[in-house]
Protein backbone atom coordinates (compact mmCIF):
# COMPACT_ATOMS: atom_id res chain seq x y z
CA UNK A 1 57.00 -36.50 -26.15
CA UNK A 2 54.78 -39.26 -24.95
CA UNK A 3 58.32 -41.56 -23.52
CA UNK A 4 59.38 -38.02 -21.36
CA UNK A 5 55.74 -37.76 -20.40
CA UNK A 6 56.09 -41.23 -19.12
CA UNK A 7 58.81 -41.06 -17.49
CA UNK A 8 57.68 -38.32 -15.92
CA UNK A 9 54.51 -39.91 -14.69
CA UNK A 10 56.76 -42.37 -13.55
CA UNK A 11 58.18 -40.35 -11.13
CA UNK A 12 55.53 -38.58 -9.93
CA UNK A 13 53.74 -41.71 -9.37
CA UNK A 14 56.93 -43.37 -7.33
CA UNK A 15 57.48 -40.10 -5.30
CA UNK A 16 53.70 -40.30 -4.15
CA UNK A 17 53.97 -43.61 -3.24
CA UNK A 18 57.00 -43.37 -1.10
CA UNK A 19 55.80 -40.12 0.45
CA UNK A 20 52.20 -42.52 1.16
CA UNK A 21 54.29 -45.39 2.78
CA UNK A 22 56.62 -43.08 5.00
CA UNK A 23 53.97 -41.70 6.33
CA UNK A 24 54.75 -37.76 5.65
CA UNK A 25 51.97 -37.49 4.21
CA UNK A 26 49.15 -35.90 6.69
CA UNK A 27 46.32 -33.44 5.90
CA UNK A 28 45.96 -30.33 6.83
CA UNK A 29 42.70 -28.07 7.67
CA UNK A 30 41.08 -27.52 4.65
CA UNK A 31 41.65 -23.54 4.67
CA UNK A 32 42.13 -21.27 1.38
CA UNK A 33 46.20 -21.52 0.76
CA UNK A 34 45.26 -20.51 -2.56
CA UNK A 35 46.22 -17.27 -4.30
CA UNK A 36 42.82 -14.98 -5.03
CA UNK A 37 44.39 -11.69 -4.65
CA UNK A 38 44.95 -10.02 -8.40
CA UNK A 39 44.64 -13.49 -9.90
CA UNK A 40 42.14 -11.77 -12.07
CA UNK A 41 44.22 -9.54 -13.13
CA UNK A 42 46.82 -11.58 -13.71
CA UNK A 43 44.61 -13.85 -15.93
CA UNK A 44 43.24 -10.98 -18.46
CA UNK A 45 46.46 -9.93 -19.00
CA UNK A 46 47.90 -13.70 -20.07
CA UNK A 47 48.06 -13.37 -24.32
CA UNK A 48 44.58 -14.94 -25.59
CA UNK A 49 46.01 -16.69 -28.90
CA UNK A 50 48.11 -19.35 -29.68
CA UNK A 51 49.02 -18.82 -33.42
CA UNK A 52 52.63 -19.36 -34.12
CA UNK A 53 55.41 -21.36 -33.49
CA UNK A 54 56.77 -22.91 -30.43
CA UNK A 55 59.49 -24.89 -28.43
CA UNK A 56 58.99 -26.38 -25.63
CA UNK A 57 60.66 -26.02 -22.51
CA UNK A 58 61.66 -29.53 -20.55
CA UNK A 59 63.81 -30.21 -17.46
CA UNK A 60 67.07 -31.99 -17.66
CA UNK A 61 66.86 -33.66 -13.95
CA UNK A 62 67.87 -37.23 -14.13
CA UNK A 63 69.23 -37.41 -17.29
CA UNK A 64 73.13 -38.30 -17.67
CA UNK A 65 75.21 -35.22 -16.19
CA UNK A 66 72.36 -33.72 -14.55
CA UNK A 67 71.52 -33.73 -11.06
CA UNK A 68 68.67 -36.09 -9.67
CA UNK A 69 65.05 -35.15 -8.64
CA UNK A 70 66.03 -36.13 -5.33
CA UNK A 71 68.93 -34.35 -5.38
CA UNK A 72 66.85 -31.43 -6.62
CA UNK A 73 64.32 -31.57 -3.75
CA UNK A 74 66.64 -31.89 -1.17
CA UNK A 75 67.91 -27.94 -2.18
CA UNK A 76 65.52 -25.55 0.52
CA UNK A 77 65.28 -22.82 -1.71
CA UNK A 78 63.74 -25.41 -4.95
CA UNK A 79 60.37 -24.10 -4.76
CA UNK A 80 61.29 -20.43 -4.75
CA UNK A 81 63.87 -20.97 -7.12
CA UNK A 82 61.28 -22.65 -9.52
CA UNK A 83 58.70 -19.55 -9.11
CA UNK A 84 61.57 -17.34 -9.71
CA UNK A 85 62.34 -18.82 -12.83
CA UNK A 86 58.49 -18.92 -14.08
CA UNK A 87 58.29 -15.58 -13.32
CA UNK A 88 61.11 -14.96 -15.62
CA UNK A 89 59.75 -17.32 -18.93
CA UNK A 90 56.92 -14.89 -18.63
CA UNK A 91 58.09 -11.62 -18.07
CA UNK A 92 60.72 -12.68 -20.98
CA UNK A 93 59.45 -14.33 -23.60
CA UNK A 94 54.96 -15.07 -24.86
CA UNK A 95 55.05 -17.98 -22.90
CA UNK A 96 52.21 -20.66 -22.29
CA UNK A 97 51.65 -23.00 -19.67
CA UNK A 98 50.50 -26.17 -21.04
CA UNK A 99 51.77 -29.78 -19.74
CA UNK A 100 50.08 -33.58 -19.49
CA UNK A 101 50.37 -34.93 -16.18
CA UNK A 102 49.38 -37.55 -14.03
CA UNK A 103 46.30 -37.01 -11.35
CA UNK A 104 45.53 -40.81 -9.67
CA UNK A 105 42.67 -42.42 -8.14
CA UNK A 106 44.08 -43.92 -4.68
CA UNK A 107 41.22 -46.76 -4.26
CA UNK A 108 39.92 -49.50 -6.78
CA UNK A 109 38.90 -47.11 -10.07
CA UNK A 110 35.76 -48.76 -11.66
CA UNK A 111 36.49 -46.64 -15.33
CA UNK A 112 37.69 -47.72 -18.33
CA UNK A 113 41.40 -48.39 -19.54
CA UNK A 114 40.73 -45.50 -21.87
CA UNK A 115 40.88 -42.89 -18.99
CA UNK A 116 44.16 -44.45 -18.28
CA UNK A 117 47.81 -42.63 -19.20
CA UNK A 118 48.67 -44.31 -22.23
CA UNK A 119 46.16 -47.18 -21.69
CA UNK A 120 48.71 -49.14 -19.90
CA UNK A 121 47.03 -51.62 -17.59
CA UNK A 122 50.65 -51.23 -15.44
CA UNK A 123 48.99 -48.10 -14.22
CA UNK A 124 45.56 -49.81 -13.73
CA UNK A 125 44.63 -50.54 -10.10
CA UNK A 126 48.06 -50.88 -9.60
CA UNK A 127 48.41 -52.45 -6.05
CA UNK A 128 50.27 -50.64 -3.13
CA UNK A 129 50.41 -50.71 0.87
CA UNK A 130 48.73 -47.70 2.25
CA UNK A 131 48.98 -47.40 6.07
CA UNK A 132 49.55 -50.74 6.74
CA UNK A 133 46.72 -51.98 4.33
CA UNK A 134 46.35 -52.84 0.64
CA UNK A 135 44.80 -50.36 -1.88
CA UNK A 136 44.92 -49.48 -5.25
CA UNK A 137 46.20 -45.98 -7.76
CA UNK A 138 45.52 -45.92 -11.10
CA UNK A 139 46.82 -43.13 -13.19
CA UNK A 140 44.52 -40.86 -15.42
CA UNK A 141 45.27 -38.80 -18.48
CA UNK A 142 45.21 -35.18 -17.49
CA UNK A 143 46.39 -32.12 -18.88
CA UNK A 144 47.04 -28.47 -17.67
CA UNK A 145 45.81 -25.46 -18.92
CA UNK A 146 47.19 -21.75 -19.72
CA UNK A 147 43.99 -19.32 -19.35
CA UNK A 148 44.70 -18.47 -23.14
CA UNK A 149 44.37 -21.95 -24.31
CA UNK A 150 41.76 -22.48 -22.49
CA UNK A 151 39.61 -19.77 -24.18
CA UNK A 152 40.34 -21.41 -27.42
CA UNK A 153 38.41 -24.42 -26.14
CA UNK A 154 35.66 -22.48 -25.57
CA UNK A 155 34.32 -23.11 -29.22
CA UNK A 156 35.36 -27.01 -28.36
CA UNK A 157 32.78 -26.90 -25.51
CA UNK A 158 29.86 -29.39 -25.55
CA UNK A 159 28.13 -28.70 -22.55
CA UNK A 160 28.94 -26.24 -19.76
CA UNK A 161 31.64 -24.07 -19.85
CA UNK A 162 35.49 -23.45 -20.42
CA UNK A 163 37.51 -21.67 -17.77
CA UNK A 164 36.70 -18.28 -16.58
CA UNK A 165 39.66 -16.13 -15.20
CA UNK A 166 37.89 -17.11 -11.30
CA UNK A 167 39.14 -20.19 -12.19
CA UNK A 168 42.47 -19.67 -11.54
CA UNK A 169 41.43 -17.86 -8.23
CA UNK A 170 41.60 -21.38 -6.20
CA UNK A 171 40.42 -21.03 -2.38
CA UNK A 172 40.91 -24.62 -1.08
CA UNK A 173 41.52 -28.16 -2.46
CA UNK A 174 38.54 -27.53 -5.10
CA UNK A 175 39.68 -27.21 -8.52
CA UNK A 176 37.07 -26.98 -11.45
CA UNK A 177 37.73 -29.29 -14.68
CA UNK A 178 36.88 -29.25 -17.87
CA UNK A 179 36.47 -33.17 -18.90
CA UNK A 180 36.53 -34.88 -22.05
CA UNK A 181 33.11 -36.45 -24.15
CA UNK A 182 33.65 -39.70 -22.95
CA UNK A 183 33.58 -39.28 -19.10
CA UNK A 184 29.89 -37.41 -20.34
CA UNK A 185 28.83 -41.28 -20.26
CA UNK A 186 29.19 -41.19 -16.21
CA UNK A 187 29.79 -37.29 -14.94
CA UNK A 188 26.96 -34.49 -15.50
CA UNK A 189 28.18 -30.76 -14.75
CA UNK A 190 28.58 -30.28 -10.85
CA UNK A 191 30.08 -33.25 -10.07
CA UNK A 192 33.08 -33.99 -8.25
CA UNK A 193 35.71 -36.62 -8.76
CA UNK A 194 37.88 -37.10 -5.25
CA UNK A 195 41.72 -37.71 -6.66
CA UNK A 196 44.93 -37.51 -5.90
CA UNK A 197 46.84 -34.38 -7.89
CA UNK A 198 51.07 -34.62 -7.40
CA UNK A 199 50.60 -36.07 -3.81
CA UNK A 200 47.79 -33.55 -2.95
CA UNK A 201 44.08 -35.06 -2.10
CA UNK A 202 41.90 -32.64 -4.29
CA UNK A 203 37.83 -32.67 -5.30
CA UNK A 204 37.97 -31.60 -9.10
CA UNK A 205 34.76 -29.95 -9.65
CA UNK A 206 32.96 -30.45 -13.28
CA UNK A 207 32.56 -27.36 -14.87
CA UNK A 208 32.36 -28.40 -18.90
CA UNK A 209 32.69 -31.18 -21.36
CA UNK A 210 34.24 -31.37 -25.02
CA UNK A 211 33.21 -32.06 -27.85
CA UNK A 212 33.60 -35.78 -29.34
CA UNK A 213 37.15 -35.96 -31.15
CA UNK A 214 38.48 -32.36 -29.75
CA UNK A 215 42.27 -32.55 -30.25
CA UNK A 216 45.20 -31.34 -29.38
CA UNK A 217 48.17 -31.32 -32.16
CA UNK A 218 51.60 -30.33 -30.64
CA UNK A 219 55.31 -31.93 -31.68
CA UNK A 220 53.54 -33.78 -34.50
CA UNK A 221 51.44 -35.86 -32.48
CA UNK A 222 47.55 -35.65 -32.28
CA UNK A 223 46.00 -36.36 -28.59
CA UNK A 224 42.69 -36.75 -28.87
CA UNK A 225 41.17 -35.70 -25.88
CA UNK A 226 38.31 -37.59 -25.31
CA UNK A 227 39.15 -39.33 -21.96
CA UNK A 228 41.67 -36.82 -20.64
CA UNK A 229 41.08 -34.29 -17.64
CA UNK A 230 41.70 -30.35 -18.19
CA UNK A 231 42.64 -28.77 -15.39
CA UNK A 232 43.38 -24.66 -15.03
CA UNK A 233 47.11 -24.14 -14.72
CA UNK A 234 46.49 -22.11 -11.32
CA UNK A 235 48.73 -20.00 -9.18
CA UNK A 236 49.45 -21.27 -5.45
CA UNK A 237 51.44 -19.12 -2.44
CA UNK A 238 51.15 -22.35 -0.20
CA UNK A 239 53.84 -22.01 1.78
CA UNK A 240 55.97 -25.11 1.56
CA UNK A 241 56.05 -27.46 4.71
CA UNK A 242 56.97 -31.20 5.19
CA UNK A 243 53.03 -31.75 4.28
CA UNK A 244 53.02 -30.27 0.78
CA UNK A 245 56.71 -29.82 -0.40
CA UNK A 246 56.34 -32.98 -2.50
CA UNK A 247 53.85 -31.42 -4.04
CA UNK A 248 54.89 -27.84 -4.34
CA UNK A 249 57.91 -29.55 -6.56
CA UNK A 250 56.39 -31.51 -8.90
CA UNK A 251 53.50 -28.50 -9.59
CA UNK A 252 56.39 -25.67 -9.98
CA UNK A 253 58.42 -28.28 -12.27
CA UNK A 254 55.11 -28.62 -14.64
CA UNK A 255 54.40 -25.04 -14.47
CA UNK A 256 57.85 -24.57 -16.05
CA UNK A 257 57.32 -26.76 -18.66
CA UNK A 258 55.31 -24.60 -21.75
CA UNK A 259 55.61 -23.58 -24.55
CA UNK A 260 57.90 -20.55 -25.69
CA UNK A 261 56.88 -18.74 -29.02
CA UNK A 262 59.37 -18.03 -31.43
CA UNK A 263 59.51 -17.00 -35.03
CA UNK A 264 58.55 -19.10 -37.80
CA UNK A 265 60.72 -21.40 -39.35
CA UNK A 266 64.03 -20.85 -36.79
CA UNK A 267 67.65 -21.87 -38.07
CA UNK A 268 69.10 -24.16 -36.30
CA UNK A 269 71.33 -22.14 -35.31
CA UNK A 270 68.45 -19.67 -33.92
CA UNK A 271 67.37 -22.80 -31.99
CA UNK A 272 70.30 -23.42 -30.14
CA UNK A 273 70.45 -19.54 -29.27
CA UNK A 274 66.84 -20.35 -27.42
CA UNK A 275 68.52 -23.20 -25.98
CA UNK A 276 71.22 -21.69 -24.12
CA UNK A 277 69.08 -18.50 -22.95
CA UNK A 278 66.73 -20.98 -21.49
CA UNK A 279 69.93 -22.97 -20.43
CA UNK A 280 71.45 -19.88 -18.62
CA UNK A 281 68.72 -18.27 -17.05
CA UNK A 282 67.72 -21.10 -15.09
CA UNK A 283 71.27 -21.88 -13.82
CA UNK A 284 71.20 -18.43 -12.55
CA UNK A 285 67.98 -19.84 -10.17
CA UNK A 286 69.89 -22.53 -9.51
CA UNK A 287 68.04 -25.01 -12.03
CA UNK A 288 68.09 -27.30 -14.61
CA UNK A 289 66.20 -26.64 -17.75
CA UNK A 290 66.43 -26.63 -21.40
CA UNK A 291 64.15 -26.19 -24.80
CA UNK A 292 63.56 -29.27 -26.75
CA UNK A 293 64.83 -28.51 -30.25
CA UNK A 294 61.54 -29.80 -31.63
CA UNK A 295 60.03 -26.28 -33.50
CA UNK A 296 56.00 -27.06 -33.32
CA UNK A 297 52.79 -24.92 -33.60
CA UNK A 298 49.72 -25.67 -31.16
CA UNK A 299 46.65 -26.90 -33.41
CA UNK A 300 43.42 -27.13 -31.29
CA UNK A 301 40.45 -29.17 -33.49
């Protein structure tokens, strides 16, 4: 998981930084493009538990045979095809939203190489050109969160609070997070931390901190989460315009990347049936997607 994180991140962090040098990237009036009709409702009625076993969904775009991210972006209809298909994983199958991706700090970032994706000083202060002058990004360990998982963590929580179902009911560029124990050393609750989130200037608001040692353990890895940001996996209708399109990709892509529960133990055989009904339906939106064949259960500790 952690090299197709990467590569992710990768990307993400590439597509920023060309959208930051061309110079599409402007800001708009801070106004509520935010779903907060029936998000409520929606929330309560997400499943609340997380027993069981899983595969995880993944997209295929730029691997070998498959269509580019480019290539991907440059289709008008990517974004609606994308909510289409989400709309489908959960209307079809107990699916969770739960992904680790990249939010940046665009300016010189005074934390520790701990905060940093997989403490790789590449992604440190990195140096880039930024209107016509010199700056920095450095890319920090974040993670989003299904409302269910999230009330798992709630037992996890040190001081504050986990999510609350209004937390998914984002107005503007404000998005509460839950951080881990170490950023405790520098953050109190109420705090904001200005960053960057898949090309979109945001103000995460603190709402909670973990425990020391609080893990995640999912495709037989353990990820501590310590120095990691938890975000809410949150619905948007922002329309999609040359000012947020690169970002209305990359979100819809991670939103389409969970988890799928199946039954215990699956054949093989049972596994490549979840493959090609993943497969299939998102050809039919016009996508790429698959389920790695990886069977897992979700361990919070």
């Amino acid at each position: 998981m952690r090299s197709h994180t990467k590569r992710v991140y990768l990307l993400f962090l590439l597509s920023f930084l060309i959208l930051l040098v061309s110079g599409c990237h402007e800001k708009e009036d801070k106004k509520s493009f935010f779903r907060n009709d029936e998000a409520t409702e929606w929330a309560e009625s997400l499943p609340d538990k997380i027993d069981g076993n899983y595969l995880q969904v993944i997209d295929c775009y730029d691997y070998a045979g498959y269509p580019t991210y480019q290539e991907a972006f440059s289709d008008r209809d990517f974004v609606k095809n994308l909510r289409s298909f989400n709309e489908h994983l959960h209307d079809e199958y107990s699916y969770f939203e739960l992904s680790f991706q990249s939010a940046q700090k665009i300016g010189y970032y005074n934390g520790d190489i701990d905060f940093v994706l997989d403490n790789d000083k590449t992604m440190f202060n990195q140096k880039i050109q930024l209107n016509g002058k010199q700056t920095y990004v450095t890319t920090l360990k974040t993670v989003m969160l299904d409302f269910g998982i999230s009330q798992i963590l709630e037992e996890h929580i040190d001081s504050g609070r986990t999510f609350e179902a209004t937390d998914y009911e984002v107005k503007d560029r404000k998005i509460p997070v839950i951080l881990g124990s170490e950023y405790a050393k520098e953050y109190a609750i109420g705090d904001e931390l200005e960053l960057n989130y898949l090309s979109l200037d945001v103000i995460f608001t603190v709402v909670g901190f973990l425990k020391p040692d609080t893990s995640f353990t999912i495709l037989n890895q353990e990820i501590v989460l310590d120095n990691y940001i938890c975000i809410p996996a949150f619905e948007t209708n922002m329309k999609s315009d040359p000012q947020n399109k690169l970002f209305l990709e990359l979100f819809n892509i991670q939103k389409n990347k969970g988890m799928i529960l199946i039954p215990d133990s699956c054949s093989e055989e049972e596994v490549e049936k979840y493959r090609k009904m993943i497969s299939e339906s998102a050809k039919e939106y016009g996508l790429y997607f698959d389920v790695a064949t990886l069977q897992t259960d979700i361990l919070i500790e």
